[in-house]
PDB file of N, CA and C in Angstrom:
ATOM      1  N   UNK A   1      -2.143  21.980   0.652  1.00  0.00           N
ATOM      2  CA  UNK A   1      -2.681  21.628  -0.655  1.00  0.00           C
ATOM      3  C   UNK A   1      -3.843  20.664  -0.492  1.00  0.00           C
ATOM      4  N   UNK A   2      -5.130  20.956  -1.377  1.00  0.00           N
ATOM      5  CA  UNK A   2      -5.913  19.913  -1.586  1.00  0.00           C
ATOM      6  C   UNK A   2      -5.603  19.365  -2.814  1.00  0.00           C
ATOM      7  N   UNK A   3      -6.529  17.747  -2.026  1.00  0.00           N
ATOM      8  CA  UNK A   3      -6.412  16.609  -3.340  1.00  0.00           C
ATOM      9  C   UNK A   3      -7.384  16.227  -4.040  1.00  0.00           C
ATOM     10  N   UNK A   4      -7.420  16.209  -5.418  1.00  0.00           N
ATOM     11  CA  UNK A   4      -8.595  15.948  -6.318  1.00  0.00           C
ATOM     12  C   UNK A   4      -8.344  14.806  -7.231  1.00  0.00           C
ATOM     13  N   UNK A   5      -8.944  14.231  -8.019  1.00  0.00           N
ATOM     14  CA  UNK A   5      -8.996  13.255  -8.684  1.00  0.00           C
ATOM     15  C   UNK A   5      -8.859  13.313  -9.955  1.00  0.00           C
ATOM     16  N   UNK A   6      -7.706  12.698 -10.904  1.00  0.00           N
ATOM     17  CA  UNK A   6      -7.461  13.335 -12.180  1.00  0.00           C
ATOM     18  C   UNK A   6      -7.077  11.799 -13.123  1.00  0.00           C
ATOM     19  N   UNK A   7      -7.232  11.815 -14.365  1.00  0.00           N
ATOM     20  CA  UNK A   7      -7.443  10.965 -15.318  1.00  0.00           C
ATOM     21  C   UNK A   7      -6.000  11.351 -15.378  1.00  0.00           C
ATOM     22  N   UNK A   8      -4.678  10.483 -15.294  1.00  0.00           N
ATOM     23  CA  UNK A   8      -3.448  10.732 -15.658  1.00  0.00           C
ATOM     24  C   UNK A   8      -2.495   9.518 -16.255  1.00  0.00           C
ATOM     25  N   UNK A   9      -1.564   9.402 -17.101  1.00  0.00           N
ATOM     26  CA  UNK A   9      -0.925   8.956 -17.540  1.00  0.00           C
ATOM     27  C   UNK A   9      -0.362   7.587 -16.561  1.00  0.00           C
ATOM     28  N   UNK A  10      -0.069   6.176 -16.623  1.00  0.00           N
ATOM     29  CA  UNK A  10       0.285   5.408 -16.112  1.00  0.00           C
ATOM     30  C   UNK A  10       0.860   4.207 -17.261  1.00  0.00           C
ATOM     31  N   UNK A  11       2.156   4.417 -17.298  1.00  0.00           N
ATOM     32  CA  UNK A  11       2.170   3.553 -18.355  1.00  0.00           C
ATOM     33  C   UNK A  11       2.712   2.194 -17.867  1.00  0.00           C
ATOM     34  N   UNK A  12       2.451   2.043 -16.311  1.00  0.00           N
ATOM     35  CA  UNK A  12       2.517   0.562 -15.731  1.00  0.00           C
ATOM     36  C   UNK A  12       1.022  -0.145 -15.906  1.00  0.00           C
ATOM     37  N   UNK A  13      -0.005   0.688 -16.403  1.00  0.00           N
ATOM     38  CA  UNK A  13      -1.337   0.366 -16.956  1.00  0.00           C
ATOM     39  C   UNK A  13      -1.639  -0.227 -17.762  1.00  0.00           C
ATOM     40  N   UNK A  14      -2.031  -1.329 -18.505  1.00  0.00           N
ATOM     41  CA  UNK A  14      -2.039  -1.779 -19.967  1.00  0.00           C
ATOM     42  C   UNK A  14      -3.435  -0.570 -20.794  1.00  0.00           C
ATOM     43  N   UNK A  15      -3.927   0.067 -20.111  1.00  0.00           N
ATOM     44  CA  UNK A  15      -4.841   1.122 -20.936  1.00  0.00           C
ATOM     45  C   UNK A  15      -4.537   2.558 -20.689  1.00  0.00           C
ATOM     46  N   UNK A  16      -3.302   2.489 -19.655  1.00  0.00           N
ATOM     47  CA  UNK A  16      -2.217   3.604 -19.756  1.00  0.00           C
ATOM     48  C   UNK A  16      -3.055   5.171 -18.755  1.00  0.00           C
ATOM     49  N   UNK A  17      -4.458   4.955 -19.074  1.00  0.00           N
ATOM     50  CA  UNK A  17      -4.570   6.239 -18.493  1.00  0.00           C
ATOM     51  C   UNK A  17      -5.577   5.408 -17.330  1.00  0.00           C
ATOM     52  N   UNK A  18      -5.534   6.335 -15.848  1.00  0.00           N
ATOM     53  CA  UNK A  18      -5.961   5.711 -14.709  1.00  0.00           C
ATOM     54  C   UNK A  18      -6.550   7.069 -13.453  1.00  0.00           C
ATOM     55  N   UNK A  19      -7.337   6.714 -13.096  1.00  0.00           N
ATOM     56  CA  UNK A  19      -7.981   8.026 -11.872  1.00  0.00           C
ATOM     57  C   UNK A  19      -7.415   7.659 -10.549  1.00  0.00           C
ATOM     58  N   UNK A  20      -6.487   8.690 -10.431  1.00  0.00           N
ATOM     59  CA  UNK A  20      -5.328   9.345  -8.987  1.00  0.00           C
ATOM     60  C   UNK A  20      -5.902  10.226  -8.474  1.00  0.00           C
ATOM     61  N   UNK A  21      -5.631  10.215  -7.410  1.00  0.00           N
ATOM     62  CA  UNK A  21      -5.772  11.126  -6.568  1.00  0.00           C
ATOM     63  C   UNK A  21      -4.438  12.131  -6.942  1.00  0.00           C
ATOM     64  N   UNK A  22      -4.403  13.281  -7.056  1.00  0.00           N
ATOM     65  CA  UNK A  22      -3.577  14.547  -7.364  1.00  0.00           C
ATOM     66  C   UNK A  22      -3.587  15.462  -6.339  1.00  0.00           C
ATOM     67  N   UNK A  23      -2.365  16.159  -5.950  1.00  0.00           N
ATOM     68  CA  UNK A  23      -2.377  17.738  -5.127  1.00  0.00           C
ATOM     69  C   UNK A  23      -3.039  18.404  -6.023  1.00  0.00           C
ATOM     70  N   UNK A  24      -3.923  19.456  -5.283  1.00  0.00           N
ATOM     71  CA  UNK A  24      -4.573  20.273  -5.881  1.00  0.00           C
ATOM     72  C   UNK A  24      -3.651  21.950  -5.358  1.00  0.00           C
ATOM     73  N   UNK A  25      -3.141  22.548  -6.237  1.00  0.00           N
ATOM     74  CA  UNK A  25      -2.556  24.023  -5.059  1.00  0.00           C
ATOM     75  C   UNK A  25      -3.492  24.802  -5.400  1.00  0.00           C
ATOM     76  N   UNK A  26      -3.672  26.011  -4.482  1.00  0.00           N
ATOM     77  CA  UNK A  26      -5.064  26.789  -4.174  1.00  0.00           C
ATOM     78  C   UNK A  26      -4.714  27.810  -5.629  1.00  0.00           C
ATOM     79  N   UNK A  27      -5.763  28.268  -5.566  1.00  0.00           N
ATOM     80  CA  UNK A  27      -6.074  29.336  -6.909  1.00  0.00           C
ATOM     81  C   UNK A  27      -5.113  30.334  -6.574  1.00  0.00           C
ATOM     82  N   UNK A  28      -3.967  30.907  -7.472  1.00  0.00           N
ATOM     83  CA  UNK A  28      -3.549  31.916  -7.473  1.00  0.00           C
ATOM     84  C   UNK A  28      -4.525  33.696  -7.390  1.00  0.00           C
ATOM     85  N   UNK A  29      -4.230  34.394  -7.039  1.00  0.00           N
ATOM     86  CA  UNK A  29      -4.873  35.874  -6.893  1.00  0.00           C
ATOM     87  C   UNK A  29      -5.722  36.325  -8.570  1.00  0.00           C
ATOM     88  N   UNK A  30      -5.432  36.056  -9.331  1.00  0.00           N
ATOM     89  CA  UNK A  30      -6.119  36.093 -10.984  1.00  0.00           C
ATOM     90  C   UNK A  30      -6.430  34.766 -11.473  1.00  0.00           C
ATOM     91  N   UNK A  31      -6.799  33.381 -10.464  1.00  0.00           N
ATOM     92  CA  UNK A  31      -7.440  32.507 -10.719  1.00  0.00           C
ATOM     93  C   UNK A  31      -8.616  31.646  -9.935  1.00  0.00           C
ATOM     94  N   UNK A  32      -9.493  30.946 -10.516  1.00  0.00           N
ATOM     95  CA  UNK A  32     -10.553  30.756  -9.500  1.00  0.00           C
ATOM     96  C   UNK A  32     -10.352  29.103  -9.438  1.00  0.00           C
ATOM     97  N   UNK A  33     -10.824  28.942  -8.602  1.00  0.00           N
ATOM     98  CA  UNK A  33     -11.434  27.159  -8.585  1.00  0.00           C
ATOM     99  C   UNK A  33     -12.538  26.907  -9.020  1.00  0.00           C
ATOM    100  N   UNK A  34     -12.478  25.569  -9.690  1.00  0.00           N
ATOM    101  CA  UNK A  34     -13.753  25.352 -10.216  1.00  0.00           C
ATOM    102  C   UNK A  34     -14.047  23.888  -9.687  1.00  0.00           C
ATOM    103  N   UNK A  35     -14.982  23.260  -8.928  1.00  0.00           N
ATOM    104  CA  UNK A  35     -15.373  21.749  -8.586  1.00  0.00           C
ATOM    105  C   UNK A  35     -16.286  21.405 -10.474  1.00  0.00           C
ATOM    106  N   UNK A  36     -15.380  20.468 -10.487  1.00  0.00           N
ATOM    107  CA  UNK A  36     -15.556  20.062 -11.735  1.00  0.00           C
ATOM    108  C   UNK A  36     -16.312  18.516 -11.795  1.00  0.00           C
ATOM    109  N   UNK A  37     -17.374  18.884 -12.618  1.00  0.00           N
ATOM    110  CA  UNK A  37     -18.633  17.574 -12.291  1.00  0.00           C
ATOM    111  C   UNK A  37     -18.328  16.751 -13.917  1.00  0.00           C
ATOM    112  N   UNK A  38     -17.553  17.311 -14.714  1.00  0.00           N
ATOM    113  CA  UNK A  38     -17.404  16.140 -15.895  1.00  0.00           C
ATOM    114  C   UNK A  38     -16.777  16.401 -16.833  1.00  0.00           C
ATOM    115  N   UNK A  39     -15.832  15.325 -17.510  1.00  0.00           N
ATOM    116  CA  UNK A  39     -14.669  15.814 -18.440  1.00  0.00           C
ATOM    117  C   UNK A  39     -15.350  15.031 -19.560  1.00  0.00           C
ATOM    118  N   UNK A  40     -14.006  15.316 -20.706  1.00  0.00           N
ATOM    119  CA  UNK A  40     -14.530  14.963 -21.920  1.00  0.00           C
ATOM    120  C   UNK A  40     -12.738  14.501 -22.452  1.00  0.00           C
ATOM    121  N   UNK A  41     -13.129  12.903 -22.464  1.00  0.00           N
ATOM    122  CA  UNK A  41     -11.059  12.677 -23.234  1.00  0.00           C
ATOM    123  C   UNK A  41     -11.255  12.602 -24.992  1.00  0.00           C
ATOM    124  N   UNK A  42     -10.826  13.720 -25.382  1.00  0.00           N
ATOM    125  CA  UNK A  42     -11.178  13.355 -27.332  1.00  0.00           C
ATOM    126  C   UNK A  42     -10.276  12.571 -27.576  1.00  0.00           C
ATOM    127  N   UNK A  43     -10.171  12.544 -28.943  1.00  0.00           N
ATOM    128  CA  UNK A  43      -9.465  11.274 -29.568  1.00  0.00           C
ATOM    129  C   UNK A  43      -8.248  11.493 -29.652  1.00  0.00           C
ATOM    130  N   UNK A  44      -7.852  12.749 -29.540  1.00  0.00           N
ATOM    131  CA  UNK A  44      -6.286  13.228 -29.740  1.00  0.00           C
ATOM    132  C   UNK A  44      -5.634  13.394 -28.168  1.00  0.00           C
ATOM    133  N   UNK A  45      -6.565  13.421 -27.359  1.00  0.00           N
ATOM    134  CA  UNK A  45      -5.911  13.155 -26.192  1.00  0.00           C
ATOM    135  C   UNK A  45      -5.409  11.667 -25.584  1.00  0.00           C
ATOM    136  N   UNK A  46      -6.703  10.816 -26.334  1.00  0.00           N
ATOM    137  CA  UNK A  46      -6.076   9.650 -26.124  1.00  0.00           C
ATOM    138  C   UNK A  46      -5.424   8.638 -26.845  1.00  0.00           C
ATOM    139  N   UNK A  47      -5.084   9.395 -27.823  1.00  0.00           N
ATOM    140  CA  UNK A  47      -4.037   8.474 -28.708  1.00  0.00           C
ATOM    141  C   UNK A  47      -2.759   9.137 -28.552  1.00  0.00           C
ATOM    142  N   UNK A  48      -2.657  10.636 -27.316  1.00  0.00           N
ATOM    143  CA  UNK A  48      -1.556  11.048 -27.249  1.00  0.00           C
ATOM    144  C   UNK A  48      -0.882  10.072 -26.014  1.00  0.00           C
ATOM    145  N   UNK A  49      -1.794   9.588 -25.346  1.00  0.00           N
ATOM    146  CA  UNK A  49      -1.766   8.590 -23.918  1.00  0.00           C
ATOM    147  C   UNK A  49      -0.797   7.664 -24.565  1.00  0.00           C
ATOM    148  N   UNK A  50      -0.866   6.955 -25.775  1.00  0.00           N
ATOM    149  CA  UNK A  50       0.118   5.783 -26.596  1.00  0.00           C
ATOM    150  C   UNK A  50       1.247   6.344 -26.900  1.00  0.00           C
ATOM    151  N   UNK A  51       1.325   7.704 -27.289  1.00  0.00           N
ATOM    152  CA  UNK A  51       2.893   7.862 -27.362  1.00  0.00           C
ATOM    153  C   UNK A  51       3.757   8.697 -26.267  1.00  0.00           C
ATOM    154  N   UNK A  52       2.889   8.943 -25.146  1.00  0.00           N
ATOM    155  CA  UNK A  52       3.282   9.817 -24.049  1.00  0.00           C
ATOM    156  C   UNK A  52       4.178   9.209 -23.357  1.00  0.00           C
ATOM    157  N   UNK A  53       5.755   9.530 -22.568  1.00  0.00           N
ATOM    158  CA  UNK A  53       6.412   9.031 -21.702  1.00  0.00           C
ATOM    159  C   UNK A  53       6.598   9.352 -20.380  1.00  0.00           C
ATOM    160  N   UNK A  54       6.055  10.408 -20.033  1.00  0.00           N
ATOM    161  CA  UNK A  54       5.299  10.794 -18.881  1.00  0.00           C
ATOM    162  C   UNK A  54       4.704  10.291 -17.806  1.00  0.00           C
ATOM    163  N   UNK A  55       5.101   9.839 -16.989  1.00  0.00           N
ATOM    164  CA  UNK A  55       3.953   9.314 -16.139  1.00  0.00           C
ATOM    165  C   UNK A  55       3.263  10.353 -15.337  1.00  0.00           C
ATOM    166  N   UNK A  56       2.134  10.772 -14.731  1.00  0.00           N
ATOM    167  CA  UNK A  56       1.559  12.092 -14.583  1.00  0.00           C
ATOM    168  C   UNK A  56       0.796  12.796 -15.324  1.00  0.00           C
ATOM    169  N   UNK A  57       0.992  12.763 -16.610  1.00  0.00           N
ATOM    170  CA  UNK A  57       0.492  13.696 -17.402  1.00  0.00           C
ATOM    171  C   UNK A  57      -0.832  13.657 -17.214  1.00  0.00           C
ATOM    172  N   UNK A  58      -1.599  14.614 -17.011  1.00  0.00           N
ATOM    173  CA  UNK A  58      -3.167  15.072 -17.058  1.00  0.00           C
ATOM    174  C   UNK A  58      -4.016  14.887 -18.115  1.00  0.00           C
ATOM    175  N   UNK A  59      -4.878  14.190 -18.883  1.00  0.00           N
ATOM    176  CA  UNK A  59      -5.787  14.446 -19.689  1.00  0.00           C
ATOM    177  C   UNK A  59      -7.135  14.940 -19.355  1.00  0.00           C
ATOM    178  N   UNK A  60      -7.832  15.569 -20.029  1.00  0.00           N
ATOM    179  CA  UNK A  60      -9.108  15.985 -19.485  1.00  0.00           C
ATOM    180  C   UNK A  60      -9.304  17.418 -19.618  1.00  0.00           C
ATOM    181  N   UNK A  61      -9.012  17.847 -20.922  1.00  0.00           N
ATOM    182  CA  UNK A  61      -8.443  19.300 -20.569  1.00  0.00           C
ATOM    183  C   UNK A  61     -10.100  20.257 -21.037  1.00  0.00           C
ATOM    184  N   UNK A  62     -10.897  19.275 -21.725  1.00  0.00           N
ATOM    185  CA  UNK A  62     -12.400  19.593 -21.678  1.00  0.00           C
ATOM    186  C   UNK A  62     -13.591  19.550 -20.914  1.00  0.00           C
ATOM    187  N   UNK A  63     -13.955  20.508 -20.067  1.00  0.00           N
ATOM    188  CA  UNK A  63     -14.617  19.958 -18.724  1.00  0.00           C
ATOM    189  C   UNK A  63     -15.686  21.323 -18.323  1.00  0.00           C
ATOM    190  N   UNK A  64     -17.019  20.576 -17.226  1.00  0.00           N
ATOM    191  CA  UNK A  64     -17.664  21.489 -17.286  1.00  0.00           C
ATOM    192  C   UNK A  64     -17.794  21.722 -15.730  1.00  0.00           C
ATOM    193  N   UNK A  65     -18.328  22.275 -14.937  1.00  0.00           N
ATOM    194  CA  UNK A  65     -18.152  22.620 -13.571  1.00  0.00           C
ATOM    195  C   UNK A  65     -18.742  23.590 -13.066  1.00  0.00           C
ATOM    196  N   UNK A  66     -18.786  24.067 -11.500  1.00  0.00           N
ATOM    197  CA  UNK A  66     -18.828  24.951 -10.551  1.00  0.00           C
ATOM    198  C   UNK A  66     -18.338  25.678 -10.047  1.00  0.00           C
ATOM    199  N   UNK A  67     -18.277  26.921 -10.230  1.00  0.00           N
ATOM    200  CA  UNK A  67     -17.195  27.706  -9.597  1.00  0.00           C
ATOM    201  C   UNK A  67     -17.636  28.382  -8.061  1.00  0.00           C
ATOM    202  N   UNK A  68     -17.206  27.865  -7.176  1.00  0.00           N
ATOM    203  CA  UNK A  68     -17.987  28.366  -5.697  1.00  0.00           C
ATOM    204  C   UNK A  68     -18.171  29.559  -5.629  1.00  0.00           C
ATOM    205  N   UNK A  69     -19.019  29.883  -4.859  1.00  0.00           N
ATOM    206  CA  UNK A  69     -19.582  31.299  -4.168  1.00  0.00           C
ATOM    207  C   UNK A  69     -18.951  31.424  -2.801  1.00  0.00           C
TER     208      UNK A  69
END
């Protein structure tokens, strides 16, 4: 597995969301990889960060990127 860097849930954080390093698992056979150069957290993602109990959870689910050749 590769590791990538992801905006995720930490609620030992006092601003709760924090950039980890994450396993990345390889693209399944009907999926691609994409190197992703920039996200977008809206407002409903991060006011879901305040009531989330999760630690892990991913935000960032708006994003724009590269898909290799």
């Amino acid at each position: 597995m590769t590791e990538t860097t992801a905006v995720v849930v930490d609620p030992s954080s006092c601003q709760r969301l924090v950039l980890r390093p994450v396993a990345l698992a390889p693209a399944d056979r009907v999926e691609v990889t994409v190197r992703v150069t920039a996200i977008s957290l809206d407002r409903g993602e991060v006011n879901r960060t305040k009531r989330q109990t999760e630690a892990g959870w991913r935000a960032g689910r708006d994003f724009v990127g590269i898909v290799p050749t």
